[in-house]
Protein backbone atom coordinates (compact mmCIF):
# COMPACT_ATOMS: atom_id res chain seq x y z
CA UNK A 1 -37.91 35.18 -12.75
CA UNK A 2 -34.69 36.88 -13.46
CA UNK A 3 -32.50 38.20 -10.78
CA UNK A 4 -33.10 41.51 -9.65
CA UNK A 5 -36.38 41.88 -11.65
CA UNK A 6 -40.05 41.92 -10.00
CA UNK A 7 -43.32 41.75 -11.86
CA UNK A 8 -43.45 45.29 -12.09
CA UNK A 9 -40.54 44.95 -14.57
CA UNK A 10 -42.37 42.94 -17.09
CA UNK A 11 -44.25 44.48 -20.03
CA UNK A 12 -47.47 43.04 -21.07
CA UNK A 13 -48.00 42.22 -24.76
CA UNK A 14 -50.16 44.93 -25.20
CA UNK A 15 -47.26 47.67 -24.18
CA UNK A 16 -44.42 46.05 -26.12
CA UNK A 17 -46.94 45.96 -29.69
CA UNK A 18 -47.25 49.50 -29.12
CA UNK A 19 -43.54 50.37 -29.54
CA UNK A 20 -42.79 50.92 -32.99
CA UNK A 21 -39.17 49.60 -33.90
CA UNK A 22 -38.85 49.03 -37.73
CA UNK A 23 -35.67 49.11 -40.08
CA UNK A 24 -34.78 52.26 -42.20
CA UNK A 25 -31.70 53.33 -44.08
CA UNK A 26 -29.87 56.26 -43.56
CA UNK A 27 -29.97 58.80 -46.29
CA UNK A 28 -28.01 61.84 -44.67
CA UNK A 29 -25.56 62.41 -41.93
CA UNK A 30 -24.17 66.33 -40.95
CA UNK A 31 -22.48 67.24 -37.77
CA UNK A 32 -24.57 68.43 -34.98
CA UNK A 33 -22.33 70.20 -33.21
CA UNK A 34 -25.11 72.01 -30.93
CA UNK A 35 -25.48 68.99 -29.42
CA UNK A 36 -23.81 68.88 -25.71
CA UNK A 37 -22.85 65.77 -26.21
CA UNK A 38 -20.81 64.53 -29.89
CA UNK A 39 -23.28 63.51 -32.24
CA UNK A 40 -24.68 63.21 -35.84
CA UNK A 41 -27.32 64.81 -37.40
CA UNK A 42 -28.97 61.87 -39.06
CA UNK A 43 -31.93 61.46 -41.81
CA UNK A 44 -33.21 57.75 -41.68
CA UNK A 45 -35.56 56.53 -45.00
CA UNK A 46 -38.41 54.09 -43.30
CA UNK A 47 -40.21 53.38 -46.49
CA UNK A 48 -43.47 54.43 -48.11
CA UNK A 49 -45.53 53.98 -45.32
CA UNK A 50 -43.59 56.38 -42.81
CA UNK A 51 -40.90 58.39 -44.81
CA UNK A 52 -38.60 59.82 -43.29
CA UNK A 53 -37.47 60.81 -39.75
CA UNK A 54 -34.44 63.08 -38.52
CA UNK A 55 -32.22 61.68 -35.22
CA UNK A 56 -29.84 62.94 -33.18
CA UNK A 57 -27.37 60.14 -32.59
CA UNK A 58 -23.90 59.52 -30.70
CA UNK A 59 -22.04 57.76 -32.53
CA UNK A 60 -19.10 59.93 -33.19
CA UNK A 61 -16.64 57.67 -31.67
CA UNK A 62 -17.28 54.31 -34.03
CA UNK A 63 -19.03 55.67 -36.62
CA UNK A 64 -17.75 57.95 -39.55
CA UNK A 65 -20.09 60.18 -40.92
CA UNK A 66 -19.83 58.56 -44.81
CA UNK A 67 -19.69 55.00 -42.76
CA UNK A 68 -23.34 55.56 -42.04
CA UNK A 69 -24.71 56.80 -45.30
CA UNK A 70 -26.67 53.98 -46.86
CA UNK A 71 -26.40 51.79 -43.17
CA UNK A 72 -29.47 50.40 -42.29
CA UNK A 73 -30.97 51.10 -38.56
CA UNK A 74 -33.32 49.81 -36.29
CA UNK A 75 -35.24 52.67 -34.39
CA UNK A 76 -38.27 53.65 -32.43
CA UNK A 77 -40.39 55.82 -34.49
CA UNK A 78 -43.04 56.22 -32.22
CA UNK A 79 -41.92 58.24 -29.28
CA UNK A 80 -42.79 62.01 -29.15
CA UNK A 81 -40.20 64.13 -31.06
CA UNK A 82 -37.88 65.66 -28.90
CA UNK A 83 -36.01 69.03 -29.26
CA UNK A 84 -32.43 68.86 -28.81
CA UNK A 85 -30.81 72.37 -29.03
CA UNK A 86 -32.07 73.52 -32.93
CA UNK A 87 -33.22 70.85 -34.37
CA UNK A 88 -35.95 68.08 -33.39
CA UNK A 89 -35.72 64.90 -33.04
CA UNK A 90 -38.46 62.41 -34.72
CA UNK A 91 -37.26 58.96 -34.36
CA UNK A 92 -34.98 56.69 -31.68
CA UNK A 93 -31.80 54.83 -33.32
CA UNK A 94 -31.41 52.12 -31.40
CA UNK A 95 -27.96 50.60 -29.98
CA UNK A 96 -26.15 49.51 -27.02
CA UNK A 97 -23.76 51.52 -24.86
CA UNK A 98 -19.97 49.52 -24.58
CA UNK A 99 -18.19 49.51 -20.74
CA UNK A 100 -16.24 52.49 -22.65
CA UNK A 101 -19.19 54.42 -23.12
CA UNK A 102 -19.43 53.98 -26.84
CA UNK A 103 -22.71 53.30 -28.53
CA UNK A 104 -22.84 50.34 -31.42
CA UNK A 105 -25.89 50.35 -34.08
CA UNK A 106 -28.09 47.78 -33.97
CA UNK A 107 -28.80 46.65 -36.87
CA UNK A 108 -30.51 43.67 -39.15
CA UNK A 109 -27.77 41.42 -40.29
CA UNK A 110 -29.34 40.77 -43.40
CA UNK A 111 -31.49 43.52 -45.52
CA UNK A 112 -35.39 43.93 -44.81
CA UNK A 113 -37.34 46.35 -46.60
CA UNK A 114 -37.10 50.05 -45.14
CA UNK A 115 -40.41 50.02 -42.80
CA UNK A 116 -40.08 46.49 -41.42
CA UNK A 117 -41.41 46.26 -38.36
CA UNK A 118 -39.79 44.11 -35.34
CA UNK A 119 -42.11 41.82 -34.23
């Protein structure tokens, strides 16, 4: 067992199939600035099988908005949409927060077809 982690910590199999985290390309990226935090507006293409999903994502401080056009993501489509100020948020893009506070995509280092699924 890991430091600092109990068995409550642990996720069965079951509860980690259930997330849905699958590759999709960015097709559209507009300011949001309604957000209270900096962020993009962001339209992510998952394939056939899911189409498309709007995001809010920070990533104003690395990221320039024609930087991310045509990027490919990994995110969560599978959580509830969530409203943030006018518009509504349909998918999680995933990355990881930097000791400065700055978020970095994750992202497949080699192309997969939009609608991949992690697994």
């Amino acid at each position: 067992m890991k430091v600092g982690m109990s068995e409550m910590d642990y996720l069965s199999w079951d509860e980690f199939e259930r997330v849905e985290l699958r590759a999709g390309t960015i097709v559209s990226v507009e300011a949001f600035p309604e957000a209270r935090k900096p962020a993009y507006r962001l339209v992510v293409d998952f394939g056939a099988e899911v189409g498309t999903r709007k995001s809010s994502a920070q990533l104003t401080d690395l990221y320039d908005m024609d930087e991310l056009v045509g990027k490919q993501v990994m995110a969560v489509i599978n959580f509830a949409p969530k409203q943030i100020g006018p518009m509504k948020s349909e998918c999680l893009v995933t990355g990881f927060y930097r000791e400065d506070g700055h978020v970095v995509l994750a992202v497949p280092d080699l192309g997969v077809p939009n609608g991949a699924r992690l697994g």
